[in-house]
Protein backbone atom coordinates (compact mmCIF):
# COMPACT_ATOMS: atom_id res chain seq x y z
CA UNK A 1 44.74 65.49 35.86
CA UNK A 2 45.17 62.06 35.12
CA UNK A 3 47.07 60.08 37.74
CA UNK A 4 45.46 56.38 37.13
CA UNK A 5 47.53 54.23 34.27
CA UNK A 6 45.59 50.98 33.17
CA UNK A 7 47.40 47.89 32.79
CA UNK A 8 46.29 45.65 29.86
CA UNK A 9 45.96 41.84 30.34
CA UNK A 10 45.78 41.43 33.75
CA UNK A 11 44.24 38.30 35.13
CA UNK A 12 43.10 38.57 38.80
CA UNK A 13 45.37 35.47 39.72
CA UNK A 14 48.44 36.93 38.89
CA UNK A 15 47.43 39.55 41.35
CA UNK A 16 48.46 40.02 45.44
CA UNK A 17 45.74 38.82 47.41
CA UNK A 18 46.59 42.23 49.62
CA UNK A 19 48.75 44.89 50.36
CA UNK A 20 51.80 44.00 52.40
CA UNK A 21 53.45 45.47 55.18
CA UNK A 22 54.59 48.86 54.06
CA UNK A 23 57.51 48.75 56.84
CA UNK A 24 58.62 44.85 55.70
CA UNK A 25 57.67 45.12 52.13
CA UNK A 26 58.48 42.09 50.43
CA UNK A 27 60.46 42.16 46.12
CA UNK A 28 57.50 43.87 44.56
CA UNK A 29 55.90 41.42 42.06
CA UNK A 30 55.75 41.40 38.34
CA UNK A 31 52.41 43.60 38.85
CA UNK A 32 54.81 45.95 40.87
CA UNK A 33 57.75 46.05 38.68
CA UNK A 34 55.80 46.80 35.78
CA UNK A 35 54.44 49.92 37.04
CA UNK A 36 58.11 51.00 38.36
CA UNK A 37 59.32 50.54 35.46
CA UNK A 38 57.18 52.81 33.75
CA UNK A 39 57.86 55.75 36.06
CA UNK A 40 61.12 54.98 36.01
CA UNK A 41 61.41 55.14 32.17
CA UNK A 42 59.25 58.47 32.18
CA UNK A 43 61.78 60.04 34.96
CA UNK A 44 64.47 59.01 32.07
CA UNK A 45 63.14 60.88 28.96
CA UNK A 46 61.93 63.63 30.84
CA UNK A 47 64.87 66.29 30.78
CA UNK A 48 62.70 68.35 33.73
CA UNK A 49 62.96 65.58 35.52
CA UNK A 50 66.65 65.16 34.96
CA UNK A 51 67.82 67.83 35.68
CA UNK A 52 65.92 68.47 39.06
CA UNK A 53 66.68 64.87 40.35
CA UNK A 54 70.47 64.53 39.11
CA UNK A 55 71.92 67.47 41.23
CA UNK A 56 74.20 66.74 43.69
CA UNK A 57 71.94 65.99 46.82
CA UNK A 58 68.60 66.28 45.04
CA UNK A 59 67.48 63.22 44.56
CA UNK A 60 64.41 61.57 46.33
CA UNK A 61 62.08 59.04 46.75
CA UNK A 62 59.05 58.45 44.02
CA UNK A 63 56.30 55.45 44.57
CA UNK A 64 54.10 53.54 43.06
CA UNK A 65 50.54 51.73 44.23
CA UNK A 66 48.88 48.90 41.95
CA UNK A 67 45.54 49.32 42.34
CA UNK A 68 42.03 47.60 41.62
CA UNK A 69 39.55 50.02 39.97
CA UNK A 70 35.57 49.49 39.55
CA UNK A 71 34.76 47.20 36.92
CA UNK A 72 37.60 44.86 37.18
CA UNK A 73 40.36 46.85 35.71
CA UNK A 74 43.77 47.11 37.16
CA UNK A 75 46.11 49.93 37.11
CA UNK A 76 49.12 52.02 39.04
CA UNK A 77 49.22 55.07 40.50
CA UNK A 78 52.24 57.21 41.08
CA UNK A 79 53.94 59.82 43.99
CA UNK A 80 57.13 61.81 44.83
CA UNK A 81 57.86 62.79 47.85
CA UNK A 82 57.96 66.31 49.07
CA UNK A 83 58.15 68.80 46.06
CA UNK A 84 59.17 67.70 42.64
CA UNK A 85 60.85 70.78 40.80
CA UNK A 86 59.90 73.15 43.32
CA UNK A 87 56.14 71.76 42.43
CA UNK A 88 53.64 70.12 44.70
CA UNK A 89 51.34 69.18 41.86
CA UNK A 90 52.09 67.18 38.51
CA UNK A 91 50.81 66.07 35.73
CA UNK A 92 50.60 62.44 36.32
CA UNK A 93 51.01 62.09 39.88
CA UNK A 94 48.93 62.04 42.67
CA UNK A 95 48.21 65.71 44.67
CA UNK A 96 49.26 66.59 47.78
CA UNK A 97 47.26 65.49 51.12
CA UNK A 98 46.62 69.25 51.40
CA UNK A 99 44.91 71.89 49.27
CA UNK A 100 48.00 74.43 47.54
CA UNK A 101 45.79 76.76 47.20
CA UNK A 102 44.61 77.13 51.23
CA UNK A 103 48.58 77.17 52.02
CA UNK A 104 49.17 80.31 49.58
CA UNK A 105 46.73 82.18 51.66
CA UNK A 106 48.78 82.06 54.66
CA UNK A 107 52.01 80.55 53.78
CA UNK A 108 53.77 83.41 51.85
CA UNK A 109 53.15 85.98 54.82
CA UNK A 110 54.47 83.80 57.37
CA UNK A 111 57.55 83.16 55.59
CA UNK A 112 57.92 86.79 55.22
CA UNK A 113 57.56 87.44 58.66
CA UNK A 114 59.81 84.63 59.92
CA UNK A 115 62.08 86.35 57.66
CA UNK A 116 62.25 89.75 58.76
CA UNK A 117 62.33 88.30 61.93
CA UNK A 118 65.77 86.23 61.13
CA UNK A 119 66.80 89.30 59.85
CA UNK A 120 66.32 91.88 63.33
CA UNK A 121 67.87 88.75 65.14
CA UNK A 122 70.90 88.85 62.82
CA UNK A 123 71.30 92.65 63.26
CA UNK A 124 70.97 92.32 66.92
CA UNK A 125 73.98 89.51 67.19
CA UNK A 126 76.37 91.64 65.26
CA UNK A 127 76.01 94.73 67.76
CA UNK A 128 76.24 92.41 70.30
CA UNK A 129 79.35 91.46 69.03
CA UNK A 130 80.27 94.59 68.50
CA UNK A 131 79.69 96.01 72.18
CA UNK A 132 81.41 92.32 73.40
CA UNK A 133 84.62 94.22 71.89
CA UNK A 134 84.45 97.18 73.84
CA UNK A 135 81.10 98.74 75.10
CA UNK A 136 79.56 99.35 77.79
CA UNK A 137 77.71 96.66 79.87
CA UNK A 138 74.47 97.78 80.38
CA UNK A 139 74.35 98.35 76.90
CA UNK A 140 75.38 94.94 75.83
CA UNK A 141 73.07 93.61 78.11
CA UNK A 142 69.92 95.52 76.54
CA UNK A 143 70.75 94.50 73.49
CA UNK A 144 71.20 90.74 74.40
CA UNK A 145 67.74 91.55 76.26
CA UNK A 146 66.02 92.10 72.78
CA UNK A 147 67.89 89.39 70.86
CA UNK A 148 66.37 87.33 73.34
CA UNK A 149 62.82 88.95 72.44
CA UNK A 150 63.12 87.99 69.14
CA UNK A 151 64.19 84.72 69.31
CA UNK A 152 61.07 83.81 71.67
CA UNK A 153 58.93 85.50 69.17
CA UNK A 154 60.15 83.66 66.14
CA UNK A 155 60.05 80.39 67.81
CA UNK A 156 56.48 81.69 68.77
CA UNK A 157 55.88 82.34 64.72
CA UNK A 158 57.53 79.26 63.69
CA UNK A 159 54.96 77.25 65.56
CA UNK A 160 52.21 78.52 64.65
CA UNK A 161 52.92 78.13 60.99
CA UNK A 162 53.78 75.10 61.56
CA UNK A 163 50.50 74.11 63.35
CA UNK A 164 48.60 76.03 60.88
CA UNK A 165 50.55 74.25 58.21
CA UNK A 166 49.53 70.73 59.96
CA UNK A 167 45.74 70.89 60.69
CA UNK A 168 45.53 71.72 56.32
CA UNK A 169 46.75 68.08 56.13
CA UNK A 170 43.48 65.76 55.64
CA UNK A 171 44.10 61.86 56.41
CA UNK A 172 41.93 59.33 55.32
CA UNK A 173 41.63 55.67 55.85
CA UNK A 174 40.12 52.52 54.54
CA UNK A 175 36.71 52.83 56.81
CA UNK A 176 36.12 56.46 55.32
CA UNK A 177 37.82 57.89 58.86
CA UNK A 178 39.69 61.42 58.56
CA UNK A 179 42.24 62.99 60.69
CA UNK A 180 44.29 65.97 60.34
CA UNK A 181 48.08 65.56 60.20
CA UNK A 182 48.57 67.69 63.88
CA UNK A 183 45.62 65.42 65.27
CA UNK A 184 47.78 61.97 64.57
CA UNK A 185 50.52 63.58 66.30
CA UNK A 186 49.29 65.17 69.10
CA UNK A 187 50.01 66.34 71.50
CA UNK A 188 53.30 66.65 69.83
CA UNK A 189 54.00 68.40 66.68
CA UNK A 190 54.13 66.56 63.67
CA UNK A 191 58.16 65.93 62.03
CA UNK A 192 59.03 67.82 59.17
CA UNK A 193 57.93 66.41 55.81
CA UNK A 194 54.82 64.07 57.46
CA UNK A 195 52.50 63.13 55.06
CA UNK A 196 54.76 64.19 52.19
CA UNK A 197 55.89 61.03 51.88
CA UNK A 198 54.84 59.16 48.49
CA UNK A 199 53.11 56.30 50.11
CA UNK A 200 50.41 58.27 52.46
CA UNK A 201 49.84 60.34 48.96
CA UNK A 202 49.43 57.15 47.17
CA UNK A 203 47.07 55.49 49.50
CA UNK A 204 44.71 58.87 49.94
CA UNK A 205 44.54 59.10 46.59
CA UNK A 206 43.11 55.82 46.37
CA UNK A 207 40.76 56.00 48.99
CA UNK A 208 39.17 58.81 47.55
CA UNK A 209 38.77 57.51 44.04
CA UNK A 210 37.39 54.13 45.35
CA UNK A 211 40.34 52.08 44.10
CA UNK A 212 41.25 49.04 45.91
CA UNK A 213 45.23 49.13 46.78
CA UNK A 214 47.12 45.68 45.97
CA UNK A 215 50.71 46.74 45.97
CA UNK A 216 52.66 49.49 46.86
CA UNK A 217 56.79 50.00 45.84
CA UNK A 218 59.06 52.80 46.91
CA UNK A 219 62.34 53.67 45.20
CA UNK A 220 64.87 56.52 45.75
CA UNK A 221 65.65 57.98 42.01
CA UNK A 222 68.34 60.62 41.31
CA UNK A 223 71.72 61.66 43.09
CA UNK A 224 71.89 60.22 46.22
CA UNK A 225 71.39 62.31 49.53
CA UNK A 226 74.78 64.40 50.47
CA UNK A 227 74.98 61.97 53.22
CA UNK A 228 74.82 58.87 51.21
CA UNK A 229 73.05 55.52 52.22
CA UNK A 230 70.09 56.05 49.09
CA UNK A 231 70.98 54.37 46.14
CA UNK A 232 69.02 55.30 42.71
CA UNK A 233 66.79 52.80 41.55
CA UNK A 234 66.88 50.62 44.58
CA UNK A 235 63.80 50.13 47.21
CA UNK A 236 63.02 51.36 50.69
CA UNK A 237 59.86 50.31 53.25
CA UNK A 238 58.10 53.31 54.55
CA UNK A 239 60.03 55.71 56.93
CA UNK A 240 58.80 55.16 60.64
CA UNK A 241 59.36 58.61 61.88
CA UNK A 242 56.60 60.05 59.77
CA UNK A 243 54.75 56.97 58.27
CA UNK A 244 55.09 55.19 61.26
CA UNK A 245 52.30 57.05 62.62
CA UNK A 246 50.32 57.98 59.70
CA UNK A 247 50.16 54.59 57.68
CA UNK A 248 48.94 52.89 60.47
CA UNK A 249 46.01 55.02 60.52
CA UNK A 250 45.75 54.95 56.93
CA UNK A 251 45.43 50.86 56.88
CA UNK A 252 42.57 50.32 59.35
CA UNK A 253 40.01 49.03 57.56
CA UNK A 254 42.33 47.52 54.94
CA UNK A 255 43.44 44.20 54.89
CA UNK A 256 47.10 44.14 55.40
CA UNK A 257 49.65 41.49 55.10
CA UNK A 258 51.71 41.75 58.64
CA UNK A 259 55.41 40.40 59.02
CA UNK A 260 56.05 37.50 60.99
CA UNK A 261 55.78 38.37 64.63
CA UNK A 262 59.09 39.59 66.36
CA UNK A 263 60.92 36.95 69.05
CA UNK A 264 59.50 37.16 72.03
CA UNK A 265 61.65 38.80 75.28
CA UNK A 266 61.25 36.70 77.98
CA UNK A 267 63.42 38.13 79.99
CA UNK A 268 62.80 41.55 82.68
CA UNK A 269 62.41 43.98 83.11
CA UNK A 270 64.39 43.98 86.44
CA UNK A 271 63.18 46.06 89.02
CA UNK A 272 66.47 47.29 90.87
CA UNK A 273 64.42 49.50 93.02
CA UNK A 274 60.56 50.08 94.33
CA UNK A 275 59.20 52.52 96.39
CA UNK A 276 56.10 54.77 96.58
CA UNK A 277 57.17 57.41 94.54
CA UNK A 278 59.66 56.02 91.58
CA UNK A 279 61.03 52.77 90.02
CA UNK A 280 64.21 51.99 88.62
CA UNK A 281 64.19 49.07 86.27
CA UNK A 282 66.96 47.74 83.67
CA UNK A 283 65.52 46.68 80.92
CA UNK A 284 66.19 43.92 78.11
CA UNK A 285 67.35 44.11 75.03
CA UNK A 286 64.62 43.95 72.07
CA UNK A 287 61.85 45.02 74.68
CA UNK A 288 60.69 48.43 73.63
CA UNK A 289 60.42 50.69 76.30
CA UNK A 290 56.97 52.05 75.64
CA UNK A 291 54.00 50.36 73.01
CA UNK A 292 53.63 52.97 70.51
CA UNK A 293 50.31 55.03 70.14
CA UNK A 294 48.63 52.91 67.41
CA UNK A 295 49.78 49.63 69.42
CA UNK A 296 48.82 50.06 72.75
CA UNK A 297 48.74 46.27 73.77
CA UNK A 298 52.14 45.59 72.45
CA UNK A 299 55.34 43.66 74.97
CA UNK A 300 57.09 46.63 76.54
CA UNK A 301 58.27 47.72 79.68
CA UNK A 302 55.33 49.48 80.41
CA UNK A 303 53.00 47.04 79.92
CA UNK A 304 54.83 44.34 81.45
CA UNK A 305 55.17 46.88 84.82
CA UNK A 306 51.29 47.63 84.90
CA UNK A 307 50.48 44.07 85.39
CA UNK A 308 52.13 45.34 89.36
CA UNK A 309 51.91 49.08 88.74
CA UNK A 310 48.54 49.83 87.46
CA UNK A 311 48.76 53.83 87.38
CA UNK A 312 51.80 53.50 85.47
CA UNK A 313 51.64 55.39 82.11
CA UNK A 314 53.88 56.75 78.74
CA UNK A 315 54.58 59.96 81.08
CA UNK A 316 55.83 58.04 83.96
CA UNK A 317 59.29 57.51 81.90
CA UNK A 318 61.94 59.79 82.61
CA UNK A 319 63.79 58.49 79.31
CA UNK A 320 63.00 56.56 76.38
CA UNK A 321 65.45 53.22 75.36
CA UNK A 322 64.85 52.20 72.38
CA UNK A 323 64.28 48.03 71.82
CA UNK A 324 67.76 47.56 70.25
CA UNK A 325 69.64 48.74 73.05
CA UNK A 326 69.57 48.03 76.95
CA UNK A 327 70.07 49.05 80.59
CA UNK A 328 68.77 51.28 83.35
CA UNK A 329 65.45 53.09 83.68
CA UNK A 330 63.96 55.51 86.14
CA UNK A 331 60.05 55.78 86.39
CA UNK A 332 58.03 58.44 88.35
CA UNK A 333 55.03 57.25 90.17
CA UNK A 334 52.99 60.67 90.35
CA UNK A 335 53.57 64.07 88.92
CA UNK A 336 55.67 65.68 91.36
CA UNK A 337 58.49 63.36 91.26
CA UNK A 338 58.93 63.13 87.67
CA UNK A 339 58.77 66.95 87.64
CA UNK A 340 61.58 67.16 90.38
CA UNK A 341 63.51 64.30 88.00
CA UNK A 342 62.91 66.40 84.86
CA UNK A 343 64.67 69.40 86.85
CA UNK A 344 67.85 67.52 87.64
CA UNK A 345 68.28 66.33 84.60
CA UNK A 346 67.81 69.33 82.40
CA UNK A 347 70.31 71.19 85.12
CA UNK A 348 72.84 67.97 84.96
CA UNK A 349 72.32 67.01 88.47
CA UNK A 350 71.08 63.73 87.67
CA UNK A 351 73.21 61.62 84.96
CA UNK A 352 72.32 58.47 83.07
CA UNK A 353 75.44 57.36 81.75
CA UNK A 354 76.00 54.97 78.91
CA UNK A 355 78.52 53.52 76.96
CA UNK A 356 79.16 51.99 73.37
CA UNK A 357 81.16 50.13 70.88
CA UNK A 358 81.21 52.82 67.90
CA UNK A 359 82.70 50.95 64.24
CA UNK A 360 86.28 52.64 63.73
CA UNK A 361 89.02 55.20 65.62
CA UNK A 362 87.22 57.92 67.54
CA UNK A 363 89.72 60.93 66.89
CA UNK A 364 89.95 62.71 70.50
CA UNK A 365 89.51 61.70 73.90
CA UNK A 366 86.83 63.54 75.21
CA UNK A 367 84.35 66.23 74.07
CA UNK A 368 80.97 67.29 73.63
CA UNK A 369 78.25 67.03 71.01
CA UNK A 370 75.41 69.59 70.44
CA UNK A 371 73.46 68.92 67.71
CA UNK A 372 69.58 70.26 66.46
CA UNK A 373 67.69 66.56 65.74
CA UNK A 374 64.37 66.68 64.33
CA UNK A 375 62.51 63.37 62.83
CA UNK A 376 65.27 60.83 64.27
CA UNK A 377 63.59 57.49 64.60
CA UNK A 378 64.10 56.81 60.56
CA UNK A 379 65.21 60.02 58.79
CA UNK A 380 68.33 59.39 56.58
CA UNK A 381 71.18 60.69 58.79
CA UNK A 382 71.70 64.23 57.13
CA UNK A 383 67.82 65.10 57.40
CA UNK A 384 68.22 64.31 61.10
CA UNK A 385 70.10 67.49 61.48
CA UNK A 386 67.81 70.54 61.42
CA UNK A 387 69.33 73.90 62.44
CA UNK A 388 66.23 75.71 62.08
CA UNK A 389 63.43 73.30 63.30
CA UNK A 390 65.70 70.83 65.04
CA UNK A 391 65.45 70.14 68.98
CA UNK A 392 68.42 70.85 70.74
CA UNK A 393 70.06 67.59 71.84
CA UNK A 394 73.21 67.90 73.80
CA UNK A 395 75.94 65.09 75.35
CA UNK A 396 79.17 64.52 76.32
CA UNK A 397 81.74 61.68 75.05
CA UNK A 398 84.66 59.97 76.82
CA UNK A 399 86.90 57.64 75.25
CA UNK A 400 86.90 54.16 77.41
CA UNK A 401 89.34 51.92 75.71
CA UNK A 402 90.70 51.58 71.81
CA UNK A 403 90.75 48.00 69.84
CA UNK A 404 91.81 47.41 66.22
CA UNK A 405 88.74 48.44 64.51
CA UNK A 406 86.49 49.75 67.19
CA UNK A 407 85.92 52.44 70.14
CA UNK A 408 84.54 52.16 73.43
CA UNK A 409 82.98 55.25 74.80
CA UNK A 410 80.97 56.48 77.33
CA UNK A 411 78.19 59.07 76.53
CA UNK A 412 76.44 61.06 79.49
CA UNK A 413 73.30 62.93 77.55
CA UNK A 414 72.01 66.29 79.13
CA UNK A 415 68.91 65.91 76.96
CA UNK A 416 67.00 62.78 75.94
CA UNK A 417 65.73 62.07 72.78
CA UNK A 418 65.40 58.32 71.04
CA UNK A 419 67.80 58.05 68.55
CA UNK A 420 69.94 61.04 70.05
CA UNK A 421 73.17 59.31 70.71
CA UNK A 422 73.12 57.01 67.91
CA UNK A 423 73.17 60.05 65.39
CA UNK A 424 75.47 62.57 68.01
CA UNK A 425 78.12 59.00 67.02
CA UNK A 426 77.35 58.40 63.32
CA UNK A 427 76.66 61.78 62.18
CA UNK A 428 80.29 64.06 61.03
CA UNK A 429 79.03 66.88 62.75
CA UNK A 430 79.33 64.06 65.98
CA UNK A 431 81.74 61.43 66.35
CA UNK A 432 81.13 60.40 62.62
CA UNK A 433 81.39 56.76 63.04
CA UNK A 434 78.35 54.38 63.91
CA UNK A 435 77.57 52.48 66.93
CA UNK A 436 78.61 48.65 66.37
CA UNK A 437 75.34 46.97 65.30
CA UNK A 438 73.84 50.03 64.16
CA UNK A 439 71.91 48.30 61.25
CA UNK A 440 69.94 51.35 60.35
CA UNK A 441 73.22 54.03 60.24
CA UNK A 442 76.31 51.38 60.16
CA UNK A 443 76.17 47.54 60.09
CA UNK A 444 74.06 45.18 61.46
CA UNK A 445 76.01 42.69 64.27
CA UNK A 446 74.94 40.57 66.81
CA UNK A 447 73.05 43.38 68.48
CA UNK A 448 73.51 47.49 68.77
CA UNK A 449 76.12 48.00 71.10
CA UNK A 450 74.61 50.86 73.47
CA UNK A 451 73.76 50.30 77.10
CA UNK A 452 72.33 52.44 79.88
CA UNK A 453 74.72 51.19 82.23
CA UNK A 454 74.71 53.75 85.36
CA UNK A 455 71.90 56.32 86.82
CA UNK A 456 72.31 58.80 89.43
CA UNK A 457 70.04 61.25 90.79
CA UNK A 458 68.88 62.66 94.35
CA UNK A 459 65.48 61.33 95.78
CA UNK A 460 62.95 63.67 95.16
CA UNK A 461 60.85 62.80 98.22
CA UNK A 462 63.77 61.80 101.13
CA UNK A 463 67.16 63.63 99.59
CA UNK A 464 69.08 60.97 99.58
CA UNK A 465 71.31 60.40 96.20
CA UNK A 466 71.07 57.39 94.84
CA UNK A 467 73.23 55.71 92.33
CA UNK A 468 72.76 52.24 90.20
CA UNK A 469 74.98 50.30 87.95
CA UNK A 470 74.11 48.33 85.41
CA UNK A 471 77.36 46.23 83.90
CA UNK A 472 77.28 46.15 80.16
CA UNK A 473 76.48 42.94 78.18
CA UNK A 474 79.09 43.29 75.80
């Protein structure tokens, strides 16, 4: 297949020096906007391409890669993300970071059996129902017994597609390295769509081929998603719930233009309270709780505690804050007590309580959201909803006090997951209206306005409850 377009007259000055930042990507250059507008122009004419892309909510993103190839010459290759009319291969685009052929083995008989399986489970919720209205109890229980059955055993099946799906994924980098997609990730499963995305595509491709990459672009192209916020023709850095972990992988060994370092947090964390078996700190804003896998010397709360706490670690954290919001944190000190901590707050005898500025009138006064999130740290808001593969993310919602043009509520999560109450307030099926300084799903402002402002729990070691405060900044 061919996949590599030439470019005539190129002269190596007019060229990048090296790729840039594929989360802070600067204009693309004229090298750049050459080659997008050449895919661009060939999604036009192409009436297959049309009419897959123009539906209502099937657009996506497409990208392109300037590249340096043996001899001196100087060309583009080009991606889509995900499937492109229900295709994973092309004619003039780069394949897949998995073999099509090694999925169809397995692929079609797993579907199958996830299906029949959806299928057993639907049959045994309608005579569930049915007994509900008027039969006998031990027969409604037996029945709810093997619903039950079922749904352990397709979330069983799911998985293991899914894992078998994931180790088919083959990552390179820029030293010749390879990892598999479920190896990046681990121990957790990979998100949905991971290394689908046209950029890890793009820069595999390259690898493999020997071709040096100079410059890559990303553009959504088509209808936009139902949920908005992708505009055709216009460009997007790489996503940082999937890429985030595979393109830094991909780039060792490359040289890589990095954005100007972020402002340093002098401040905290403060430790409200120290003893042998569990910390509770309030942290900063713009300090990220924890340094990321591929960045494990960067400022965080962790690494600022293990200068005094040396056996601290990632799985001492009860709860994850991300750096644009602020407030309280409780840290286990050995295994025991962040099991006992994990216990009262999955059974809501522990609360972490927070509150927020959300951008408009909250309808209601109080309520509750429950909502499936999968792939929430930069997922456009609609794909952060996933009914099938989604975790279950619940909290409840109190209105504080009502301005003009803006809410104040409180939010008291049963289950933590970053990201979780910023989408449970932007998305419909939640509030449906953005936390204040929410650049990423409403505005941007003087900062997000979401604070961790009050923690309760019972000490796992003495029994004493214990309670902290934490007054907002805002």
């Amino acid at each position: 297949m061919q996949t590599l377009t030439l470019f005539e007259g190129t002269r190596p000055e007019d060229l990048p020096a090296r790729l840039a930042n594929p989360f802070h990507p600067p204009a693309p250059s004229p090298w750049g906007l050459r080659a997008v507008d050449a895919l661009q122009q060939r999604l036009r004419q192409d009436s297959t391409y049309r009419e897959a892309l123009w539906r209502p909510g099937y657009g996506k993103m497409f990208g392109v890669l300037v590249v340096a190839a043996p001899g001196g010459r100087v060309g583009f290759l080009s991606a889509f993300s995900g499937m492109l009319g229900g295709a994973w291969t092309l004619e003039g685009f780069v394949p897949p970071l998995f073999d099509p052929l090694d999925r169809d083995a397995f692929w079609p008989a797993g579907e199958a059996e996830l299906a029949a399986l959806e299928q057993r489970h639907a049959e045994l919720s309608r005579e569930a129902d049915a007994l509900r209205a008027g039969g006998p109890v031990h027969a409604l229980r037996e029945v709810e017994a093997r619903r039950a059955e079922v749904e352990h055993v397709r979330a069983e099946c799911s998985r293991d597609l899914w894992r078998q799906v994931t180790q088919g994924y083959v990552i390179p980098n820029a030293r010749g390295e390879t990892q598999t997609l479920a190896a990046l990730f681990a121990p957790k499963p990979p998100p949905g769509g991971a290394g689908d995305c046209a950029a890890p595509k793009l820069l595999a491709y390259a690898f493999r081929q020997g071709l040096t990459p100079l410059e890559l672009a990303e553009f959504w192209w088509g209808a936009p998603p139902f949920g908005g916020r992708r505009e055709s023709g216009a460009y997007y850095p790489a996503c940082d719930n999937k890429c985030g972990t595979v393109l830094p992988f991909m780039l060792q060994g490359l040289a890589v233009e990095l954005p100007a370092p972020a402002a340093t947090v002098s401040a905290g964390p403060r430790v409200l309270h120290e003893d042998p078996w569990l910390l509770v700190v309030d942290k900063p804003v713009g300090l990220p709780t924890l340094p990321g896998r591929h960045a494990p010397a960067r400022d965080s709360v962790l690494a600022r505690l293990q200068a005094r706490f040396p056996e601290l670690t990632p799985a001492s954290f009860l709860h994850e804050l991300e750096p644009e919001s602020s407030g309280l944190l409780v840290i286990a000190r050995d295994a025991a007590t962040r099991a006992s901590l994990q216990r009262q707050f999955s059974r809501r005898e522990a609360e972490h309580r927070h509150v927020a500025w959300l951008d408009g009138h909250v309808e209601g006064d109080a309520g509750s959201i429950d909502l499936p999130l999968r792939g929430t740290a930069q997922a456009s808001l609609e794909d952060c909803v996933d009914m099938r593969h989604g975790k279950r993310t619940l909290s409840a919602w109190k209105v504080l006090r009502r301005e003009a043009s803006r809410t104040r509520v409180e939010f008291v999560p049963t289950t933590q997951l970053p990201h979780a109450l910023r989408i449970h307030a932007a998305h419909p099926l939640g509030l449906g209206l953005p936390i204040v300084g929410d650049a990423r799903l409403g505005r941007e402002d003087a900062r997000l306005m979401l604070h961790a402002e009050a923690l309760a729990f019972v000490h796992p070691r003495t029994g004493e409850r214990l309670s902290f405060t934490s007054p907002a900044p805002f």
